[in-house]
PDB file of N, CA and C in Angstrom:
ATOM      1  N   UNK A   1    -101.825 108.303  -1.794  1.00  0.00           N
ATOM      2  CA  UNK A   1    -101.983 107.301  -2.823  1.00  0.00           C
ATOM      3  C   UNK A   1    -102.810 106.125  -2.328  1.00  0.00           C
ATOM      4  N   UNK A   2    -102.274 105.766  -1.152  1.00  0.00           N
ATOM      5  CA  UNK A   2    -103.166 104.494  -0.601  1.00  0.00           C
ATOM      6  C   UNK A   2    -104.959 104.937  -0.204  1.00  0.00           C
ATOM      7  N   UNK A   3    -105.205 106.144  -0.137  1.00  0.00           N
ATOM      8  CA  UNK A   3    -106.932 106.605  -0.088  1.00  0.00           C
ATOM      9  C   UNK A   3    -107.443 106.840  -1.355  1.00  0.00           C
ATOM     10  N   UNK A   4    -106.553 107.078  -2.439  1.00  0.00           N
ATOM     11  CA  UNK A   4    -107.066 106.901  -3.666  1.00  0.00           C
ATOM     12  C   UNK A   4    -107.456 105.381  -4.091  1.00  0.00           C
ATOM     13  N   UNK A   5    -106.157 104.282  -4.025  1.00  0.00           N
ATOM     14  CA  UNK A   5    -106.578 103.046  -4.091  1.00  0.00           C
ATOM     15  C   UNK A   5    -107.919 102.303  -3.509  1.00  0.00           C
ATOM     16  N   UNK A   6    -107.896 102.726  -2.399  1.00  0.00           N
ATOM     17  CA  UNK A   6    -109.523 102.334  -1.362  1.00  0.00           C
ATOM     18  C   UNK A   6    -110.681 103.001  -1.783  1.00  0.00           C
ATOM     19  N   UNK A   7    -110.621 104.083  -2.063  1.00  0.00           N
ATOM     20  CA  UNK A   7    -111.382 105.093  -3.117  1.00  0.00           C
ATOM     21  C   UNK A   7    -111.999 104.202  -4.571  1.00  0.00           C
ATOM     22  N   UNK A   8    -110.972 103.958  -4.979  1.00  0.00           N
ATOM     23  CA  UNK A   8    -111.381 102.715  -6.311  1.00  0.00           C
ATOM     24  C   UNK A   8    -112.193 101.633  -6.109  1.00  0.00           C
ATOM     25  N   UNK A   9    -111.246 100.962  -5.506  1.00  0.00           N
ATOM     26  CA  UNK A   9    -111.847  99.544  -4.766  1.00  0.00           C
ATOM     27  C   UNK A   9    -113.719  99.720  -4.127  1.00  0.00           C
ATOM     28  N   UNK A  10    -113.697 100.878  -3.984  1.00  0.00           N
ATOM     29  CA  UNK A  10    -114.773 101.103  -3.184  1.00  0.00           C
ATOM     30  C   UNK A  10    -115.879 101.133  -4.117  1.00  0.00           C
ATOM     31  N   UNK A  11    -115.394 102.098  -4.708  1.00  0.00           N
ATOM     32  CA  UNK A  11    -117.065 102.522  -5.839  1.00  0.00           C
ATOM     33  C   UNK A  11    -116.804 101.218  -6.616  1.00  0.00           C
ATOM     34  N   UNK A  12    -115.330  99.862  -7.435  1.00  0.00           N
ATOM     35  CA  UNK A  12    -115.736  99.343  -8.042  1.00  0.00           C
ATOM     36  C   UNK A  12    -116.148  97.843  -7.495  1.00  0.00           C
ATOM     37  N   UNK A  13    -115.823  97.863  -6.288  1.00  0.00           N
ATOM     38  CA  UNK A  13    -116.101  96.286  -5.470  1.00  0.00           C
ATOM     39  C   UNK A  13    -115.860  96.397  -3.832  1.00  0.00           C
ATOM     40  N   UNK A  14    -117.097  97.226  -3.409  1.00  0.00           N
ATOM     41  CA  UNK A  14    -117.122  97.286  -2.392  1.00  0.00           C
ATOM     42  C   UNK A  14    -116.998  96.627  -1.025  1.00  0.00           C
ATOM     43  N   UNK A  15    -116.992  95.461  -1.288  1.00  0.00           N
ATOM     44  CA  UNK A  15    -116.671  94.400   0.190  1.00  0.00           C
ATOM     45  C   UNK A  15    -115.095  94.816   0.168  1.00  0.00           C
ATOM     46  N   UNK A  16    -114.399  94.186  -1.039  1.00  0.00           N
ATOM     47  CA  UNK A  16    -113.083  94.476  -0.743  1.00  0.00           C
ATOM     48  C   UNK A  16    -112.429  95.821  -0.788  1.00  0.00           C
ATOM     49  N   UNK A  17    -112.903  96.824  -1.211  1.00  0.00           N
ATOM     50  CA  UNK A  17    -112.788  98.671  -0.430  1.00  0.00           C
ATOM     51  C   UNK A  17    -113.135  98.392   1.278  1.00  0.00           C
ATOM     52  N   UNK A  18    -113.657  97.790   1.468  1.00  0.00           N
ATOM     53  CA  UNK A  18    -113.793  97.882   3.183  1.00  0.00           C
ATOM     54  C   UNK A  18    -112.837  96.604   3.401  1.00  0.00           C
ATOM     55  N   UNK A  19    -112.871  95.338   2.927  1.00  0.00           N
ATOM     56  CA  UNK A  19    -111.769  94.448   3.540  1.00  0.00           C
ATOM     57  C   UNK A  19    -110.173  95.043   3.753  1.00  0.00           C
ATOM     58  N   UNK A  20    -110.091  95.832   2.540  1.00  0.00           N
ATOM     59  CA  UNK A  20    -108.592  96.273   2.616  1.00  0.00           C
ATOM     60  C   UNK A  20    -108.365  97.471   3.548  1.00  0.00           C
ATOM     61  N   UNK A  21    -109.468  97.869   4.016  1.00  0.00           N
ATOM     62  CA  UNK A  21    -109.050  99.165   5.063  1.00  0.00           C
ATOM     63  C   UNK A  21    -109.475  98.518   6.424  1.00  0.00           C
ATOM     64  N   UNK A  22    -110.228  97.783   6.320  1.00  0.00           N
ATOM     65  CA  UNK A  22    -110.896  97.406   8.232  1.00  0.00           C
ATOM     66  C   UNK A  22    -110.798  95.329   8.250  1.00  0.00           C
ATOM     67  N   UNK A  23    -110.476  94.994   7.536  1.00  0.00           N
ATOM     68  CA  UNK A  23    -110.544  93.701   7.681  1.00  0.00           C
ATOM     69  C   UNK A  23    -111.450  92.959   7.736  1.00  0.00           C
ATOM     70  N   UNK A  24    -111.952  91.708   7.789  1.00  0.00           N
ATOM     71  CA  UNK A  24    -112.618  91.011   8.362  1.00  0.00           C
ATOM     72  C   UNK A  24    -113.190  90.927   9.417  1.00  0.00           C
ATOM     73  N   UNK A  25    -114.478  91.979   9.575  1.00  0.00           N
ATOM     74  CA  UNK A  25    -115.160  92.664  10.939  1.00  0.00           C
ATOM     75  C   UNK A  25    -116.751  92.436  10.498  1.00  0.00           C
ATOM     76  N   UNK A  26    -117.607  93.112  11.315  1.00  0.00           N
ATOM     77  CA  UNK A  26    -118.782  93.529  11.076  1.00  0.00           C
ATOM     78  C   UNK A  26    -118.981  94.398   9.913  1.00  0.00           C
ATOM     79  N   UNK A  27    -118.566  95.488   9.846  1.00  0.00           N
ATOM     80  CA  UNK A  27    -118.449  96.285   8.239  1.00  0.00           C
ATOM     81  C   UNK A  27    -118.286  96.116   7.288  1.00  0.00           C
ATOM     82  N   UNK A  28    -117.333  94.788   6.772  1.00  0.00           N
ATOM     83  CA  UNK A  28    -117.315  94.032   5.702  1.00  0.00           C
ATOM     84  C   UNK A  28    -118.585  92.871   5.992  1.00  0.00           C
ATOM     85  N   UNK A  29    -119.280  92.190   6.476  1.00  0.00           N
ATOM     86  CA  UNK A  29    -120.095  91.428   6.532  1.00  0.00           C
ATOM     87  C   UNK A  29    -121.450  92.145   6.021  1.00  0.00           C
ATOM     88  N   UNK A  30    -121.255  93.662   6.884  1.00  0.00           N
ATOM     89  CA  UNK A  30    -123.006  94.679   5.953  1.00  0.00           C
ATOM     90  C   UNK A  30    -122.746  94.352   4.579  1.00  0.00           C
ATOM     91  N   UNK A  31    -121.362  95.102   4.345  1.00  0.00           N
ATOM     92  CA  UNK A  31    -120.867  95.834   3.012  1.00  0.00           C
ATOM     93  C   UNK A  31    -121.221  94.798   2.207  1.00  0.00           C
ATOM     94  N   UNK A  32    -121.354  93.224   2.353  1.00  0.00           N
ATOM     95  CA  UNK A  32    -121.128  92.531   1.397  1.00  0.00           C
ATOM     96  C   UNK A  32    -122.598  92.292   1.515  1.00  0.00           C
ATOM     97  N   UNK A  33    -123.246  91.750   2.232  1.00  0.00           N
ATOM     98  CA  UNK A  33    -124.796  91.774   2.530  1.00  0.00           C
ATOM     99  C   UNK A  33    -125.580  92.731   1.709  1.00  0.00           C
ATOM    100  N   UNK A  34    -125.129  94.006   1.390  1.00  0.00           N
ATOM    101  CA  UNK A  34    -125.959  95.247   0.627  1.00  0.00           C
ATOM    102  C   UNK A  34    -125.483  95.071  -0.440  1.00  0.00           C
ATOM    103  N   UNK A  35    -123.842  94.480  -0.694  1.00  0.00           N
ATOM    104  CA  UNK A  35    -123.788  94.630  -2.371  1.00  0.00           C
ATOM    105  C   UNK A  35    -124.104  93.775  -3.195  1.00  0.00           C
ATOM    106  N   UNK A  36    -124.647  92.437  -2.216  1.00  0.00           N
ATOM    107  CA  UNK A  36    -125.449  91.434  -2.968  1.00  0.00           C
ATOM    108  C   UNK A  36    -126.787  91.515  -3.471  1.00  0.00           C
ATOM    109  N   UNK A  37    -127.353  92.382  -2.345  1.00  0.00           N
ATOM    110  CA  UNK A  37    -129.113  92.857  -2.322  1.00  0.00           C
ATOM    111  C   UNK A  37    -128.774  93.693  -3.351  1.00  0.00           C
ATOM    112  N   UNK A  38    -128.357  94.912  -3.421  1.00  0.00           N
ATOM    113  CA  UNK A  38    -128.547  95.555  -4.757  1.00  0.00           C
ATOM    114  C   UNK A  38    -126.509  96.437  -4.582  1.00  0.00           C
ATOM    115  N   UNK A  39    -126.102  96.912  -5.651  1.00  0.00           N
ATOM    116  CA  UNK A  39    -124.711  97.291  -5.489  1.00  0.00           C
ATOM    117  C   UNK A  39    -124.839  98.844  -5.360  1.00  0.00           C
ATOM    118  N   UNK A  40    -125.699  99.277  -5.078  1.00  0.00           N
ATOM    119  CA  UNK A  40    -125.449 100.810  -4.908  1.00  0.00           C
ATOM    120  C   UNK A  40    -125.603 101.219  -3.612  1.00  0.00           C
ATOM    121  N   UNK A  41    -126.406 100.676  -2.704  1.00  0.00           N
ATOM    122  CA  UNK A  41    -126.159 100.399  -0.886  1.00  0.00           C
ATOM    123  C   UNK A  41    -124.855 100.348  -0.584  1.00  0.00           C
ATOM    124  N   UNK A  42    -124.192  99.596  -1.350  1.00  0.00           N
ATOM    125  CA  UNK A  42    -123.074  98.752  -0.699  1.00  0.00           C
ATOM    126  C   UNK A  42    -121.821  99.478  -1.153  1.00  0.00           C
ATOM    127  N   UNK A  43    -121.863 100.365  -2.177  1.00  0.00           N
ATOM    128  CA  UNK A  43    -121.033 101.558  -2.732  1.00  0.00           C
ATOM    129  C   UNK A  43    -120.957 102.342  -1.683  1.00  0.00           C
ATOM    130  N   UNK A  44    -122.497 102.821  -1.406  1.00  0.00           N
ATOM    131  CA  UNK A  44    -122.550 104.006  -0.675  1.00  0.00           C
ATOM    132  C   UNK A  44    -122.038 103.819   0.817  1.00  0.00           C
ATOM    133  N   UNK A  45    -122.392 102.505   1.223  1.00  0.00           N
ATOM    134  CA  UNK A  45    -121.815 102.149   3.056  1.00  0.00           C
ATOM    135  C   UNK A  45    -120.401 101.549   2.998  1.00  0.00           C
ATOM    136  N   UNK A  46    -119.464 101.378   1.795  1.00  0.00           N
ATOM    137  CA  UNK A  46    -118.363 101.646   1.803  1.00  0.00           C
ATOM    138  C   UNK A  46    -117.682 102.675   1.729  1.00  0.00           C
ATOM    139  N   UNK A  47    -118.281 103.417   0.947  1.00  0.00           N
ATOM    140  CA  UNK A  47    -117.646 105.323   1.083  1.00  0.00           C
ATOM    141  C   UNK A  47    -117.924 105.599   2.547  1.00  0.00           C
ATOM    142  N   UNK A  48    -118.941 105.163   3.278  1.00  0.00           N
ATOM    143  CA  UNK A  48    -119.015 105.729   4.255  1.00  0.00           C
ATOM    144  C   UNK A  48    -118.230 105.216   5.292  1.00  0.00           C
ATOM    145  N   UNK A  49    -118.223 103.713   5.229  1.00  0.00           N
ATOM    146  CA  UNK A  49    -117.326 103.530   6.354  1.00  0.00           C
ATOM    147  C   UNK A  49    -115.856 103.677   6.713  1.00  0.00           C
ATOM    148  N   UNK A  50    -115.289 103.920   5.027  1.00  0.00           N
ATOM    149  CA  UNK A  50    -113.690 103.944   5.021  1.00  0.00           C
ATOM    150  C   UNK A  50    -113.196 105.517   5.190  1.00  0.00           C
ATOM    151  N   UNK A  51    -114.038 106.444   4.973  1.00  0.00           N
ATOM    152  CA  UNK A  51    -114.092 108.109   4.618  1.00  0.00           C
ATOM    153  C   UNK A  51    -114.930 108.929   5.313  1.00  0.00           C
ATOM    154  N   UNK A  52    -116.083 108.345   6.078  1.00  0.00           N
ATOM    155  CA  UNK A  52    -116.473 109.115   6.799  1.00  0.00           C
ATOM    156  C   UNK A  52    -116.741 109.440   7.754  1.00  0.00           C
ATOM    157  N   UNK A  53    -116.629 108.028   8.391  1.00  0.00           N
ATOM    158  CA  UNK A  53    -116.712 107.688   9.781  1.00  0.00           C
ATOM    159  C   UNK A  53    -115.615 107.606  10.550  1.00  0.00           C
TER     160      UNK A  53
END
């Protein structure tokens, strides 16, 4: 249940899909950096960092 929730969070507001799984790090600082430049970077390097890496 809790990878479904991060799952959500992710595709719908990606800084906080990565804040709630890794915290306040380097990965949330990209994540938010790309979803300002455009929001589909920042979708995609949150799926990646919470799920694939």
């Amino acid at each position: 249940m809790g990878n479904l929730i991060i799952l959500i969070l992710s595709v719908l507001i990606p800084p906080v899909g990565v804040l709630a799984r890794h915290g306040i790090d380097r990965d949330f600082w990209i994540n938010l950096i790309l979803t300002l430049i455009f929001f589909v970077p920042g979708v995609i390097h949150a799926v990646y960092v919470n799920f694939l890496r």
